[in-house]
Protein backbone atom coordinates (compact mmCIF):
# COMPACT_ATOMS: atom_id res chain seq x y z
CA UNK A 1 131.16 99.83 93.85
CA UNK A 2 127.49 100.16 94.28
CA UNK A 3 124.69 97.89 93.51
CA UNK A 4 120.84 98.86 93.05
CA UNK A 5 118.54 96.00 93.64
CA UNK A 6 115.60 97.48 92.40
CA UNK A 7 115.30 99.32 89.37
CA UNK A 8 113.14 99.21 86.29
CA UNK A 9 115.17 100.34 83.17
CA UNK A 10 112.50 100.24 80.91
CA UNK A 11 110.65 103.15 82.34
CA UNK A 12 113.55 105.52 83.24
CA UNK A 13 113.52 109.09 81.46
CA UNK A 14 116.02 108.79 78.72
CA UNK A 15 115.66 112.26 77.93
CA UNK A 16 119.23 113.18 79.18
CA UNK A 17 120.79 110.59 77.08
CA UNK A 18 119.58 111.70 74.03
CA UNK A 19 117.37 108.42 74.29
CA UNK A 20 120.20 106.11 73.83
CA UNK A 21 120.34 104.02 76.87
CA UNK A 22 124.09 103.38 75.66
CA UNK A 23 124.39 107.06 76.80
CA UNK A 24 122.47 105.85 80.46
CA UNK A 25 124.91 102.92 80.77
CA UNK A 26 128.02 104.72 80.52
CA UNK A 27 127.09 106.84 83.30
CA UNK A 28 126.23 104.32 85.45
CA UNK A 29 129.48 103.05 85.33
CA UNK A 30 131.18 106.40 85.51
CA UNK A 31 129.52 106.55 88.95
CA UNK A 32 130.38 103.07 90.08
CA UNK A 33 127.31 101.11 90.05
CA UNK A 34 128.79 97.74 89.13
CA UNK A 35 125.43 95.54 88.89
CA UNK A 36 121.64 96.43 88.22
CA UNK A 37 118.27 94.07 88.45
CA UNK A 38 115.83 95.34 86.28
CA UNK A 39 112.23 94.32 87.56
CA UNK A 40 109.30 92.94 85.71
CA UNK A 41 106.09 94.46 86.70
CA UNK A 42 103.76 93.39 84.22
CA UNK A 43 104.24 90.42 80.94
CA UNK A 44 103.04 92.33 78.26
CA UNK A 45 106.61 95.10 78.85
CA UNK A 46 108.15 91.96 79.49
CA UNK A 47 109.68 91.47 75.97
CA UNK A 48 110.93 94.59 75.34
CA UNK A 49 112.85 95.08 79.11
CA UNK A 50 114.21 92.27 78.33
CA UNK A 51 115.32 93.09 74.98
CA UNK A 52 116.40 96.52 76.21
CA UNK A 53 119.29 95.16 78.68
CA UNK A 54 120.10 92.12 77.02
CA UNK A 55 123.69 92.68 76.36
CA UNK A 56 124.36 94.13 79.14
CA UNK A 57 126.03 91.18 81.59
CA UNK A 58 125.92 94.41 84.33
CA UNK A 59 122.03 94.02 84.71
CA UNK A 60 119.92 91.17 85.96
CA UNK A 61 116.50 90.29 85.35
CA UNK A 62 112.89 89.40 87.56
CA UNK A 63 109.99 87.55 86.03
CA UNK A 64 106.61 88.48 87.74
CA UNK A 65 103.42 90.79 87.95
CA UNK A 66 103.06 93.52 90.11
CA UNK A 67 100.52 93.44 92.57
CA UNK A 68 98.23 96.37 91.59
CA UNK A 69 98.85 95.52 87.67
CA UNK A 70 94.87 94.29 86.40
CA UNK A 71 94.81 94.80 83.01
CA UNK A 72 96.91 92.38 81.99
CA UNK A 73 98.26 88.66 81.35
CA UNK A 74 97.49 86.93 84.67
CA UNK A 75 100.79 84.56 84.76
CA UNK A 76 100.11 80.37 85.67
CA UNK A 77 102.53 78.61 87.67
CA UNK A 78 104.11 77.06 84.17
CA UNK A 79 104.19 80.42 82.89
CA UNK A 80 106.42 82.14 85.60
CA UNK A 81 108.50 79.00 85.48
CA UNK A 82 109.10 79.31 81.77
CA UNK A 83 110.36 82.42 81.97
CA UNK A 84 112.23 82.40 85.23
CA UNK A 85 114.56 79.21 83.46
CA UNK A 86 116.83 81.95 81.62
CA UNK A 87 119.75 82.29 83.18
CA UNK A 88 119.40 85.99 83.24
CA UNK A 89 116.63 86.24 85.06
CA UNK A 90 117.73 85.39 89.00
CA UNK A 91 114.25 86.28 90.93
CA UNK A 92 110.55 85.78 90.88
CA UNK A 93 108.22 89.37 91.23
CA UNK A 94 107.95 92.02 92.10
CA UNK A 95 104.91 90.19 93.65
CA UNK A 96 102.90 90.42 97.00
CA UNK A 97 100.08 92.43 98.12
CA UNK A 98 99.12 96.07 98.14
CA UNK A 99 95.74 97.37 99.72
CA UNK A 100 96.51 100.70 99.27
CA UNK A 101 95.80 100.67 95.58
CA UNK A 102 93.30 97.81 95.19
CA UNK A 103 89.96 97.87 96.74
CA UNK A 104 87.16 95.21 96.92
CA UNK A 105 88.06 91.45 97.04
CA UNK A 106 91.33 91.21 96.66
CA UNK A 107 91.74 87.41 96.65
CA UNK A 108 92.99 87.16 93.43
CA UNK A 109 96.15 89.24 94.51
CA UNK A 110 96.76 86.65 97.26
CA UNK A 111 96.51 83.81 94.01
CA UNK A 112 98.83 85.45 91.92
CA UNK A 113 101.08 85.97 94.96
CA UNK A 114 101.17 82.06 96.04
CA UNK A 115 101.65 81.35 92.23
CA UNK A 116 104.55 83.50 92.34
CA UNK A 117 105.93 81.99 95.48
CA UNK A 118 105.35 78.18 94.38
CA UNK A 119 107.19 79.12 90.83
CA UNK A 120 110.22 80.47 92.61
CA UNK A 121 110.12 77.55 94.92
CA UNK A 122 110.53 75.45 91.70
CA UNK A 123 112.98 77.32 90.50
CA UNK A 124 115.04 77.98 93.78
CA UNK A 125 114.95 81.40 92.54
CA UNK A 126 114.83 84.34 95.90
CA UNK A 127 111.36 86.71 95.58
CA UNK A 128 110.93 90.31 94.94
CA UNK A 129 108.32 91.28 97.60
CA UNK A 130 106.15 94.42 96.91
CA UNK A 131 103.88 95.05 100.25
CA UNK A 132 101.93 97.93 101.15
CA UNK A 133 99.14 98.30 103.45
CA UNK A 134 98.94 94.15 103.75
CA UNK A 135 101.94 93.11 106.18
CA UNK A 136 99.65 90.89 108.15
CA UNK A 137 98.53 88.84 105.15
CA UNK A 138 101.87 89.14 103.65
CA UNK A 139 103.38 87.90 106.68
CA UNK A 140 100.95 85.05 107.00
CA UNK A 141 101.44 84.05 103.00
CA UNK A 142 105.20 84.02 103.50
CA UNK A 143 104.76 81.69 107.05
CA UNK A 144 101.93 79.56 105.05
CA UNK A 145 103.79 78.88 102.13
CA UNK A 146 107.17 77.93 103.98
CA UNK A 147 108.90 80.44 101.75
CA UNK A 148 112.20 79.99 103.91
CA UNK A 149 113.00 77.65 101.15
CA UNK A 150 113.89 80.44 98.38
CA UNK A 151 114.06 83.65 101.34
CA UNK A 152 114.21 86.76 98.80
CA UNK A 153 113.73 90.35 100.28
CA UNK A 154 111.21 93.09 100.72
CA UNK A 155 111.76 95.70 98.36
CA UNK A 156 111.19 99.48 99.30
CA UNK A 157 110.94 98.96 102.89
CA UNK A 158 108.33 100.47 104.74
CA UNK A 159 107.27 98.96 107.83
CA UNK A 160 108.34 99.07 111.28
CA UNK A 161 110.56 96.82 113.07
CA UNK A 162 108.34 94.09 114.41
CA UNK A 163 107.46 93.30 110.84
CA UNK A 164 111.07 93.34 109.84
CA UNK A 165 111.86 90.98 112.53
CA UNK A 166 109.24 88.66 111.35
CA UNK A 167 110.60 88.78 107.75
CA UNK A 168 114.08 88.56 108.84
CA UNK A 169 113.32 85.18 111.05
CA UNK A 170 111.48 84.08 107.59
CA UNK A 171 115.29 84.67 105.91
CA UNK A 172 114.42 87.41 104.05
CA UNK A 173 116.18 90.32 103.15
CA UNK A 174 115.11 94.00 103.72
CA UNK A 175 116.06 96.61 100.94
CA UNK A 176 116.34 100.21 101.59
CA UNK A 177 115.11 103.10 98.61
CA UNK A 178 115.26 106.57 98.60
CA UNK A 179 112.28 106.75 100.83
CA UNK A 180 114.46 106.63 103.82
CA UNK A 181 115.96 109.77 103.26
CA UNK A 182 112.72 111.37 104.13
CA UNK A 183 112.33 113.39 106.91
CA UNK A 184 108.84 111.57 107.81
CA UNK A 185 110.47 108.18 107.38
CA UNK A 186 111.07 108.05 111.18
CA UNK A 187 110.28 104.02 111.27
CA UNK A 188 112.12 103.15 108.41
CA UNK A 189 115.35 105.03 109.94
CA UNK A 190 115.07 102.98 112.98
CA UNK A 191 114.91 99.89 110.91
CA UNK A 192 117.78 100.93 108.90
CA UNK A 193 120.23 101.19 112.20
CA UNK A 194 119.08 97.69 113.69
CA UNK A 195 118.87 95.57 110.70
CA UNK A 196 121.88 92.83 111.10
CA UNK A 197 124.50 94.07 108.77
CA UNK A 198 124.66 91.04 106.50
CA UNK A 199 120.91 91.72 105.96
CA UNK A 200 120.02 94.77 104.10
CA UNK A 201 120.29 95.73 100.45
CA UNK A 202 119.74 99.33 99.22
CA UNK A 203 117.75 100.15 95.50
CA UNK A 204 115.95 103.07 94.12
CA UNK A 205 113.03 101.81 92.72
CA UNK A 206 114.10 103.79 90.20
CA UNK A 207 112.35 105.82 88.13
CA UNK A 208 109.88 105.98 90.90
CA UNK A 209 110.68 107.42 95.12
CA UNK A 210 114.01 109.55 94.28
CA UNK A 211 116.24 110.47 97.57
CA UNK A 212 116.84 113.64 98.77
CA UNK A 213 117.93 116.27 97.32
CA UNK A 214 116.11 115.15 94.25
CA UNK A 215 112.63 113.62 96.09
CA UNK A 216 109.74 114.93 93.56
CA UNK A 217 111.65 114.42 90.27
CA UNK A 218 112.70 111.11 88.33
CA UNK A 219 114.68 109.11 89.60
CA UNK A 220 117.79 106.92 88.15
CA UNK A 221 120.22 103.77 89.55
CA UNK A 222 122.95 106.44 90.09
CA UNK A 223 121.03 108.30 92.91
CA UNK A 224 121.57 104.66 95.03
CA UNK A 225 124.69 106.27 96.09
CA UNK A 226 122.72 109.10 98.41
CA UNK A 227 120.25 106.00 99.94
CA UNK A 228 123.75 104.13 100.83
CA UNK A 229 125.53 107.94 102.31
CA UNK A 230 122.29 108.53 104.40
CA UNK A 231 121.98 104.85 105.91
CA UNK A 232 125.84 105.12 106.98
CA UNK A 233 125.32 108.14 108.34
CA UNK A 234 122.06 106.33 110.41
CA UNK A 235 124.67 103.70 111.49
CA UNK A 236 127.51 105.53 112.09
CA UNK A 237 129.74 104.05 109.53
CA UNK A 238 131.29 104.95 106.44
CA UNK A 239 129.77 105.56 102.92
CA UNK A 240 132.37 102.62 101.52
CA UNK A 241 131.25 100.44 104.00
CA UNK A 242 127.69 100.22 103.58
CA UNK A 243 128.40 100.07 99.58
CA UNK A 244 130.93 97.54 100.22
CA UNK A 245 127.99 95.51 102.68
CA UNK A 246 125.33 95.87 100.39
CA UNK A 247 127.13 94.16 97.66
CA UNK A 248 128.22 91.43 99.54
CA UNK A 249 124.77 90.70 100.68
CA UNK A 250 123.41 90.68 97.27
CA UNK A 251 126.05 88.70 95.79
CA UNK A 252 124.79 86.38 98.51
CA UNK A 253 121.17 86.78 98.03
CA UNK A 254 121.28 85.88 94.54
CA UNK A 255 124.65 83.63 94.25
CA UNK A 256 126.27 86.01 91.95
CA UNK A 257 130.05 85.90 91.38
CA UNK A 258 130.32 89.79 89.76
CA UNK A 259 133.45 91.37 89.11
């Protein structure tokens, strides 16, 4: 059984389903994929993602605001705390920093980011962690705000292995997308065969960064299986392994019990 870590269900095409995400979930299960979190990016789609996979005890839920997300509901503290209370929701984010699409002063991404972290230490809830083109000022946010306590795990990993050392010693998990299928991704590979085994989690950012052989078109939770067949092949180990790993270390992550 397979788990992705990072999806967001409320943006995936539906066109093959007929738009009936009934039609999406079946399929999922037909290819294994025994669990699902579904990540919040912004508060106004909040309602309706949540709505969307509420009956479905298979997915999980986030409560946060993306990063690079400016026109929109700014979350307080209290507001992030609110919403992270429901059961179904077991994370805070996706949050962090990203200077790749933000320019000017960017210190109200490093506010909304320490609001995130400070709501998920109330909680005792693990965080999301979007990062990209920031890893020093992520790395010194994390150290700063003694974020050990709750751990979490960058998403979408895309930094070399000094970082991921730094992030590991922090207790944080690193998650693997489809983005280390790529050719290019020659860092990200070399993470992927040192990371401790009880350490990594795979996703698919899905409908966003689709593996090989479908890179360039949309991507769903049931391509997770070719980002978990080309990290065993990295580590010389079998496909049923790493899926087998991967759960285990999310179940952990978030103190699941799953069937």
């Amino acid at each position: 059984m397979l788990i992705d870590s990072h999806c967001h269900l409320d943006r995936i095409d539906l066109g093959p389903y007929q738009l009936d995400f009934s039609r999406f979930m079946k399929e999922a299960e037909n290819n294994q994929i025994e669990h699902m979190l579904c990540i919040a990016i912004d508060l106004e789609s909040y309602p309706a993602m949540h709505a969307l996979v509420s009956d479905y005890s298979q997915i999980s839920l986030t409560v946060g605001v993306h990063p690079n997300v400016q026109d929109g509901k700014d979350p307080s503290i209290d507001e992030l705390i609110a919403l992270g209370q429901e059961k179904k929701v077991i994370a805070i984010g996706e949050t962090g920093l990203d200077y790749f699409r933000s320019e000017g002063n960017l210190d109200w991404q490093h506010k909304r980011f320490r609001n995130h972290i400070t709501a998920a230490k109330t909680l005792k809830k693990p965080l999301i962690i979007h990062t990209r083109e920031a890893k020093q000022n992520t790395l010194r946010i994390l150290e700063e705000e003694e974020t050990r306590d709750v751990g979490g795990v960058i998403h979408c990993f895309t930094e070399d292995w000094d970082f991921a050392e730094r992030v590991l010693d922090l207790g944080f998990y690193i998650s693997f997308s489809g983005i280390v299928t790529f050719n290019s991704a020659k860092e990200i590979k070399e993470v992927a065969k040192k990371v401790p085994t009880d350490r990594f989690l795979i996703e698919t950012d899905s409908p966003y960064l689709a593996p090989v052989p479908f890179r360039g078109k949309p991507n769903y939770p049931t391509y997770v299986r070719y980002v978990a067949e080309h990290i065993a092949e990295l580590r010389n180990t079998s496909f049923q392994q790493i899926a087998k790993q991967s759960t285990e270390n999310f179940k952990r992550l978030f103190k699941l019990e799953l069937s």
